[in-house]
PDB file of N, CA and C in Angstrom:
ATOM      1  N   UNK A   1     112.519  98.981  95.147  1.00  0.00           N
ATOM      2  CA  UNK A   1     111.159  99.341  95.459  1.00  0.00           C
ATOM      3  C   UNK A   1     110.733  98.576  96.714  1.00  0.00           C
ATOM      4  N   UNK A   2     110.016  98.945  97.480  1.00  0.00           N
ATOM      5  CA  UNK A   2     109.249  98.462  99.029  1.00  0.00           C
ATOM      6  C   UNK A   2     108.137  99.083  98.465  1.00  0.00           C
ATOM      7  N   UNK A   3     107.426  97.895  99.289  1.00  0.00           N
ATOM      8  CA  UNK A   3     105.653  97.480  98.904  1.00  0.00           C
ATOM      9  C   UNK A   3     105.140  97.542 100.526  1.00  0.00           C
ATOM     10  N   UNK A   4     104.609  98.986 101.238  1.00  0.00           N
ATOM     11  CA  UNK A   4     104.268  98.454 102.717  1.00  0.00           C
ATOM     12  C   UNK A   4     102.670  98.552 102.688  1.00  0.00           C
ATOM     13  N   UNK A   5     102.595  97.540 103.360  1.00  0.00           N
ATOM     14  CA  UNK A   5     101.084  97.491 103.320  1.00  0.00           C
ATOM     15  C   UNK A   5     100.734  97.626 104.767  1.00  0.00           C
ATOM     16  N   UNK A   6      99.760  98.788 104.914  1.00  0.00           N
ATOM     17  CA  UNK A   6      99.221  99.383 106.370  1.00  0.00           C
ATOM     18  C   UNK A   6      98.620  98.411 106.396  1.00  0.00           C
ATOM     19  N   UNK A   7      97.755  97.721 106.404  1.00  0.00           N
ATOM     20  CA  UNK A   7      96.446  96.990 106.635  1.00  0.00           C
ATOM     21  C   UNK A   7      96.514  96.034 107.761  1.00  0.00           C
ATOM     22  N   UNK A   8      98.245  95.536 107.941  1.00  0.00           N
ATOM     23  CA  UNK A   8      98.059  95.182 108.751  1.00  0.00           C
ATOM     24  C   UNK A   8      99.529  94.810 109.464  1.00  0.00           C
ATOM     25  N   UNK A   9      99.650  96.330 109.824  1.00  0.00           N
ATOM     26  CA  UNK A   9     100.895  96.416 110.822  1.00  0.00           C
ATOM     27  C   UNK A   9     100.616  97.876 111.556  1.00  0.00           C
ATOM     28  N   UNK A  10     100.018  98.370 112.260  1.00  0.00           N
ATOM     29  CA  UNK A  10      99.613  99.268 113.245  1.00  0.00           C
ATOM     30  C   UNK A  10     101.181 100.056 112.752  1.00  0.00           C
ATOM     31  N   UNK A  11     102.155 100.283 112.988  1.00  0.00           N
ATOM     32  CA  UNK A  11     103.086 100.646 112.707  1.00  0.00           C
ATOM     33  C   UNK A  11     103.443 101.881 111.558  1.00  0.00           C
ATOM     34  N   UNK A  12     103.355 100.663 110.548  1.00  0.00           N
ATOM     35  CA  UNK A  12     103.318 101.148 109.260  1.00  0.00           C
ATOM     36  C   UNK A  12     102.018 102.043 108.603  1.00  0.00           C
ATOM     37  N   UNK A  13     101.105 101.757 109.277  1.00  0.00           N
ATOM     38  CA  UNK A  13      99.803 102.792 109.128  1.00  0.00           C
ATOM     39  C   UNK A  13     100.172 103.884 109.721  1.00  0.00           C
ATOM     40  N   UNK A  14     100.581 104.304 110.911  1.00  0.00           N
ATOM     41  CA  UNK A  14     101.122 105.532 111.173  1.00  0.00           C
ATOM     42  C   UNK A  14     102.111 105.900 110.869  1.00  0.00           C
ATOM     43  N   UNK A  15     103.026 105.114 110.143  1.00  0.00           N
ATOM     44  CA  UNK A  15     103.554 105.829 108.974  1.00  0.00           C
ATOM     45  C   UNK A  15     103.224 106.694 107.639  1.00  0.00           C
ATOM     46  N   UNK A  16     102.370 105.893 107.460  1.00  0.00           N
ATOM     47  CA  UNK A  16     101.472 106.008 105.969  1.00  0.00           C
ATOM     48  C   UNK A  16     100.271 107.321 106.385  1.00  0.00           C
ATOM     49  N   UNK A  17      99.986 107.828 107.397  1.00  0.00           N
ATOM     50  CA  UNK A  17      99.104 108.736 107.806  1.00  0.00           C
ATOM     51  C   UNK A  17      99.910 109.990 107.946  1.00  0.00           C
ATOM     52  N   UNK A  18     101.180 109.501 108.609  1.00  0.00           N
ATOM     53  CA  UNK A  18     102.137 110.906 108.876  1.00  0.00           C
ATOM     54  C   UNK A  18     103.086 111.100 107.415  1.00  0.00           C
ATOM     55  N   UNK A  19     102.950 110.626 106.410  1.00  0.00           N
ATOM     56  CA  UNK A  19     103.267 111.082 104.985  1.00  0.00           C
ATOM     57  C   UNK A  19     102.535 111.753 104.315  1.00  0.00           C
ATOM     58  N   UNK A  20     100.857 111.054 104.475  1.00  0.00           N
ATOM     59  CA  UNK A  20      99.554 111.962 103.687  1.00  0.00           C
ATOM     60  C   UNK A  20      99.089 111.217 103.396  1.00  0.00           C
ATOM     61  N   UNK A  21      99.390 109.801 103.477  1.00  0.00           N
ATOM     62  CA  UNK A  21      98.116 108.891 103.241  1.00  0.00           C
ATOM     63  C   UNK A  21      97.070 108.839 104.154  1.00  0.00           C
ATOM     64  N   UNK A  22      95.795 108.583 103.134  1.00  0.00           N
ATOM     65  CA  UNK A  22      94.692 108.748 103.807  1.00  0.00           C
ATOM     66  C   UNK A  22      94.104 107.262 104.361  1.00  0.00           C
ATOM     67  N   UNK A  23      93.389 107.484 105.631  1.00  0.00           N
ATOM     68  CA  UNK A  23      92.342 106.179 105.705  1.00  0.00           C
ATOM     69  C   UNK A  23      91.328 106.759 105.086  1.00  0.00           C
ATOM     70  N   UNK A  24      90.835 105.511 104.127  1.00  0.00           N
ATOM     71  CA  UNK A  24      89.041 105.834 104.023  1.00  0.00           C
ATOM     72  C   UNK A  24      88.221 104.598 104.209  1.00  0.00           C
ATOM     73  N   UNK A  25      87.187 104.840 103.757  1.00  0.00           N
ATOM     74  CA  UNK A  25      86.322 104.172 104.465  1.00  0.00           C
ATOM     75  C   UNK A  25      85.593 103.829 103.040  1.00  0.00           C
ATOM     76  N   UNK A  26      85.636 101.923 102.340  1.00  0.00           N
ATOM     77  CA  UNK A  26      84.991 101.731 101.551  1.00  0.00           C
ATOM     78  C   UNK A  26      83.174 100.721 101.492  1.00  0.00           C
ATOM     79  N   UNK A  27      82.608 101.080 100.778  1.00  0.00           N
ATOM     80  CA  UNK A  27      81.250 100.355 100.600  1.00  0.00           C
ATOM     81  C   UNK A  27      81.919  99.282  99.946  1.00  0.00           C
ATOM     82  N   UNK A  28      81.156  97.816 100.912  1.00  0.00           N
ATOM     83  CA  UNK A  28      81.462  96.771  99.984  1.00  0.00           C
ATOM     84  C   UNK A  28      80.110  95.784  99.697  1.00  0.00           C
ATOM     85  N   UNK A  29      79.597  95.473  98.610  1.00  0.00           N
ATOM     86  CA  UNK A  29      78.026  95.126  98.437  1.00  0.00           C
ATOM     87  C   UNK A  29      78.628  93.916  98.074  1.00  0.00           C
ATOM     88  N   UNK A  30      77.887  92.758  98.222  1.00  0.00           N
ATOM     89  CA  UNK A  30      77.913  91.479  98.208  1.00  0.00           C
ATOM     90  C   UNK A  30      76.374  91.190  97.672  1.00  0.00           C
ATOM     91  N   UNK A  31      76.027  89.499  97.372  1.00  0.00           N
ATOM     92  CA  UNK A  31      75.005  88.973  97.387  1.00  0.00           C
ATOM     93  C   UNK A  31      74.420  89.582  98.915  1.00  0.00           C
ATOM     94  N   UNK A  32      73.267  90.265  99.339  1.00  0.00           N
ATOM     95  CA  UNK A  32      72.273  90.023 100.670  1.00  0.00           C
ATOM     96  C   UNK A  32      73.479  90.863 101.055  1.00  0.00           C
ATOM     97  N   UNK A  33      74.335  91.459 101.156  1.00  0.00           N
ATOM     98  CA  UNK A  33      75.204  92.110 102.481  1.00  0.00           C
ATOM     99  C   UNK A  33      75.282  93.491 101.782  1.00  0.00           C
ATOM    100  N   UNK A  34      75.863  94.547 102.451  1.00  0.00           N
ATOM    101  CA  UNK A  34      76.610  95.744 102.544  1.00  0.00           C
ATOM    102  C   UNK A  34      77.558  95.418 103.437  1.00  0.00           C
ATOM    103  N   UNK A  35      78.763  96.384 103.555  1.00  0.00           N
ATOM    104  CA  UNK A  35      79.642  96.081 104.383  1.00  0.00           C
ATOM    105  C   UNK A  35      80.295  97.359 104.489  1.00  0.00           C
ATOM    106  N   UNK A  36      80.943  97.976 105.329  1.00  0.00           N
ATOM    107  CA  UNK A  36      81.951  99.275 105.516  1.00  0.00           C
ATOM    108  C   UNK A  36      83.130  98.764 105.743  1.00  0.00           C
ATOM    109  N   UNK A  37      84.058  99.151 105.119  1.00  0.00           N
ATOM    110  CA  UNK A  37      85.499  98.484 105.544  1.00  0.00           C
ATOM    111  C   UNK A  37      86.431  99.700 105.369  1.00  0.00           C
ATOM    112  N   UNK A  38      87.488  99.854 106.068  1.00  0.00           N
ATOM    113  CA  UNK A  38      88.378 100.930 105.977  1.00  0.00           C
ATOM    114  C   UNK A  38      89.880 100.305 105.430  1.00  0.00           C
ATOM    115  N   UNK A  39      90.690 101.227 104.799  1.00  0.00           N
ATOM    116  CA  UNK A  39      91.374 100.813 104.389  1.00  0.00           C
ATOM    117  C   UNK A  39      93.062 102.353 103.712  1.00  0.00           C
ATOM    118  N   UNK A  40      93.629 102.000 103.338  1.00  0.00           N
ATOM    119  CA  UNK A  40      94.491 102.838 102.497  1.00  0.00           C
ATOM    120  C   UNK A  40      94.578 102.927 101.300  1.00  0.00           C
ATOM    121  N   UNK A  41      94.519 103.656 100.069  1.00  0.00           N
ATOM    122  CA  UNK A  41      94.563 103.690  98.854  1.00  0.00           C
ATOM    123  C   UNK A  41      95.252 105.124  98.426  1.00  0.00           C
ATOM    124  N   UNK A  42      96.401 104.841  98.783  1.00  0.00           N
ATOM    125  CA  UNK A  42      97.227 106.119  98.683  1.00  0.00           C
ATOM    126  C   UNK A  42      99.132 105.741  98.350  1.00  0.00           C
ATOM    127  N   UNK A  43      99.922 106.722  97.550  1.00  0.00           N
ATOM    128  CA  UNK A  43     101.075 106.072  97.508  1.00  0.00           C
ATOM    129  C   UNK A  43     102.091 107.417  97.981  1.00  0.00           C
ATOM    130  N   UNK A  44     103.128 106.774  98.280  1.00  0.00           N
ATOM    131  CA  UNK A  44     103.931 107.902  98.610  1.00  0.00           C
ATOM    132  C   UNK A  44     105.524 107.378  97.542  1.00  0.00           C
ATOM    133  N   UNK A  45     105.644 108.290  97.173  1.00  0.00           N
ATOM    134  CA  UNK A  45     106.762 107.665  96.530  1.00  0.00           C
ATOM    135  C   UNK A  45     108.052 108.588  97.022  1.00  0.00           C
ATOM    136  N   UNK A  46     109.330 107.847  97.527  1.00  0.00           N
ATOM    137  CA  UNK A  46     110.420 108.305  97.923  1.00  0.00           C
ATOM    138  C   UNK A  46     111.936 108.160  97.013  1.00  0.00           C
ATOM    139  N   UNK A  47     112.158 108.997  97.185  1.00  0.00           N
ATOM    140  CA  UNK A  47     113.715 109.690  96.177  1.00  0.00           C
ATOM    141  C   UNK A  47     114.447 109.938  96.502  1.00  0.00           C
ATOM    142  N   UNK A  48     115.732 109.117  97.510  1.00  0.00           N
ATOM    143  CA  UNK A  48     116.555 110.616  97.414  1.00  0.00           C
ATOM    144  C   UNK A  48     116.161 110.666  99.025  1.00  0.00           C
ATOM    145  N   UNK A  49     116.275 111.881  99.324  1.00  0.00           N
ATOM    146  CA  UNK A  49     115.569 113.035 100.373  1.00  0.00           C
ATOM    147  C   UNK A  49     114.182 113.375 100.418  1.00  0.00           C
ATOM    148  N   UNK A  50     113.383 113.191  99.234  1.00  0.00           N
ATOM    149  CA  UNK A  50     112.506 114.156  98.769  1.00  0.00           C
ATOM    150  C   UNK A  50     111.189 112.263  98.655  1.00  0.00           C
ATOM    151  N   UNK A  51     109.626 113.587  99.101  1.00  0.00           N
ATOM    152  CA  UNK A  51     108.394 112.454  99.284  1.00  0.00           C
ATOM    153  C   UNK A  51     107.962 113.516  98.411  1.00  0.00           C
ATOM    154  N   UNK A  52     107.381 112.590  97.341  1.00  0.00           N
ATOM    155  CA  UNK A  52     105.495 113.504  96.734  1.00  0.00           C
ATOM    156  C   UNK A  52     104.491 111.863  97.434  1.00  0.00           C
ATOM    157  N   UNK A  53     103.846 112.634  97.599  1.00  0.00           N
ATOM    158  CA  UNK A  53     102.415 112.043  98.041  1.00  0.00           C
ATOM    159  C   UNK A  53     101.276 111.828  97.332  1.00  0.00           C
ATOM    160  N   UNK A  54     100.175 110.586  96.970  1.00  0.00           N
ATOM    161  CA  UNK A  54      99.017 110.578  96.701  1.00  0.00           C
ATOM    162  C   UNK A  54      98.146 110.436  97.673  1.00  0.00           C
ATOM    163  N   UNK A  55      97.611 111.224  98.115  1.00  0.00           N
ATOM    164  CA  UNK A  55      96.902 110.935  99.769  1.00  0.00           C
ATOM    165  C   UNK A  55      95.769 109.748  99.032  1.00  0.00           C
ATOM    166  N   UNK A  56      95.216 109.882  97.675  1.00  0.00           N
ATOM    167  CA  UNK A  56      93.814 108.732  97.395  1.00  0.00           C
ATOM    168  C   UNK A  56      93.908 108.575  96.362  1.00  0.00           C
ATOM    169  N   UNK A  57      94.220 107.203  95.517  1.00  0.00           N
ATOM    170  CA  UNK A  57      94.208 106.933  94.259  1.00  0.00           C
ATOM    171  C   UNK A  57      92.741 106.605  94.012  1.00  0.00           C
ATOM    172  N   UNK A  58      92.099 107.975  93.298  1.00  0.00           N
ATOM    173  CA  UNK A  58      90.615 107.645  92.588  1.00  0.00           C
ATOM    174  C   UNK A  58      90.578 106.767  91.434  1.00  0.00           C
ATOM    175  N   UNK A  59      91.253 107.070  90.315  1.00  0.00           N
ATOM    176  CA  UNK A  59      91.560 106.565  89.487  1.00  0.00           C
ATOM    177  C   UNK A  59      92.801 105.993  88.570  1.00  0.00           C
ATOM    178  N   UNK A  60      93.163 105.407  87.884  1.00  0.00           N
ATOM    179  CA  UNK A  60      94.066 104.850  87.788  1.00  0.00           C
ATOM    180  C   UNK A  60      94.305 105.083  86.415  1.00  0.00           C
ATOM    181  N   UNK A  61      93.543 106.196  85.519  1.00  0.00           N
ATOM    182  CA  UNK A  61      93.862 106.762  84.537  1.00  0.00           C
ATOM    183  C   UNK A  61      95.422 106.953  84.009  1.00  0.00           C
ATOM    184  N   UNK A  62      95.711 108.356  84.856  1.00  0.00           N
ATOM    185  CA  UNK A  62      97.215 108.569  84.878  1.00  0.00           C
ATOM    186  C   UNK A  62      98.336 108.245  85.491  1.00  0.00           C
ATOM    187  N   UNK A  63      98.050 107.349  86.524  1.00  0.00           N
ATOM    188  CA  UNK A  63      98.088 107.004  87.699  1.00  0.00           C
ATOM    189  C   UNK A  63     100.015 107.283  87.215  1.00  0.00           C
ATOM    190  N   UNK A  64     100.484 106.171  86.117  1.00  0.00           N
ATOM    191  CA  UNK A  64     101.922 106.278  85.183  1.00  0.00           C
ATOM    192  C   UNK A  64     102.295 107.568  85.454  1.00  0.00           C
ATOM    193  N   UNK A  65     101.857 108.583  84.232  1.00  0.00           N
ATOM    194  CA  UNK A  65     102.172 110.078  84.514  1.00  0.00           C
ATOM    195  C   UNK A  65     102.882 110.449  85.724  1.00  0.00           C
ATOM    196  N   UNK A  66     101.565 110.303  86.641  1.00  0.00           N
ATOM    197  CA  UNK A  66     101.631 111.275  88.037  1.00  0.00           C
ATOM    198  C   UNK A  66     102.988 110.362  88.050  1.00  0.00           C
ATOM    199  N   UNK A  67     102.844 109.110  88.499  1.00  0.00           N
ATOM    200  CA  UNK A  67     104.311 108.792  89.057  1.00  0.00           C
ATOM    201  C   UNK A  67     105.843 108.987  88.369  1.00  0.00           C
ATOM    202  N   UNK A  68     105.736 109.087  86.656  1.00  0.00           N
ATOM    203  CA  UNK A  68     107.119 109.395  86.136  1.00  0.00           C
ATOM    204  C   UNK A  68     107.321 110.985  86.657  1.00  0.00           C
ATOM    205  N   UNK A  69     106.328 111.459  86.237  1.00  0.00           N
ATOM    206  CA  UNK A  69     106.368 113.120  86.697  1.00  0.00           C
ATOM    207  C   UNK A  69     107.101 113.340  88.239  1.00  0.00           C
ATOM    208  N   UNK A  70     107.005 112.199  89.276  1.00  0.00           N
ATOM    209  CA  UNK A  70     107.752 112.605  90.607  1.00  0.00           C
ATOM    210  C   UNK A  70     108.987 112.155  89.820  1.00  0.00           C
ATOM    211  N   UNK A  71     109.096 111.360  89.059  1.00  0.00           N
ATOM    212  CA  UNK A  71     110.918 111.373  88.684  1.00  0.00           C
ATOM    213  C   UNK A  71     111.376 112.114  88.819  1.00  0.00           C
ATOM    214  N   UNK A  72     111.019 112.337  87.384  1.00  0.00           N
ATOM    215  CA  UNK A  72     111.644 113.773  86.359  1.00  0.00           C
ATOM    216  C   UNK A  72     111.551 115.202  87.562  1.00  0.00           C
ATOM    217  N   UNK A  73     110.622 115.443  88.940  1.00  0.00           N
ATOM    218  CA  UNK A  73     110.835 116.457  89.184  1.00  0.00           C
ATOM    219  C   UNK A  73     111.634 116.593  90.395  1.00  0.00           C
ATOM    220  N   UNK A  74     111.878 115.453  90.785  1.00  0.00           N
ATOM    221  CA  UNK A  74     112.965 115.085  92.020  1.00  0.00           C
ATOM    222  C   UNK A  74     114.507 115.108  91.486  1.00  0.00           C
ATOM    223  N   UNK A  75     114.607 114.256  90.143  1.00  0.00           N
ATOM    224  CA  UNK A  75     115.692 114.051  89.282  1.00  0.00           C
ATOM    225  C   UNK A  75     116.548 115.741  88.769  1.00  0.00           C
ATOM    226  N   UNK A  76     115.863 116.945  88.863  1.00  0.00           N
ATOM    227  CA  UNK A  76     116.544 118.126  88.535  1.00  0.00           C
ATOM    228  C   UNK A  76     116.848 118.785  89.840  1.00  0.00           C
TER     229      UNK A  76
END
């Protein structure tokens, strides 16, 4: 497994954009502040030959699922 983190390698963010990851753009509230910060929250998982993509992890419900499910559908 490789762990790349765009955030802060110019590089690897245009990697992560030309797969389907998304930039977005998060609200961050503090004591007295707001803040806008941008960032990646997206996974790409690789197999093989073969990418499935999460361009935005909303939730982290199934998050498992979605990812055994690229196994099992790369694996046939």
């Amino acid at each position: 497994m490789v762990n790349k983190d765009p955030s802060g390698d110019p590089q690897v963010a245009t990697e992560a954009t030309s797969q389907g990851v998304r930039e977005v753009q998060f609200n961050v509230i503090g004591q007295e502040e707001f803040q806008l910060k941008t960032g990646f929250a997206g996974i790409v998982v690789s197999y093989a030959d073969k990418h499935e993509v999460i361009p935005f992890v909303q939730q982290t419900g199934d998050l498992e699922y979605q990812l055994i499910s690229f196994y099992y559908q790369t694996d046939q």
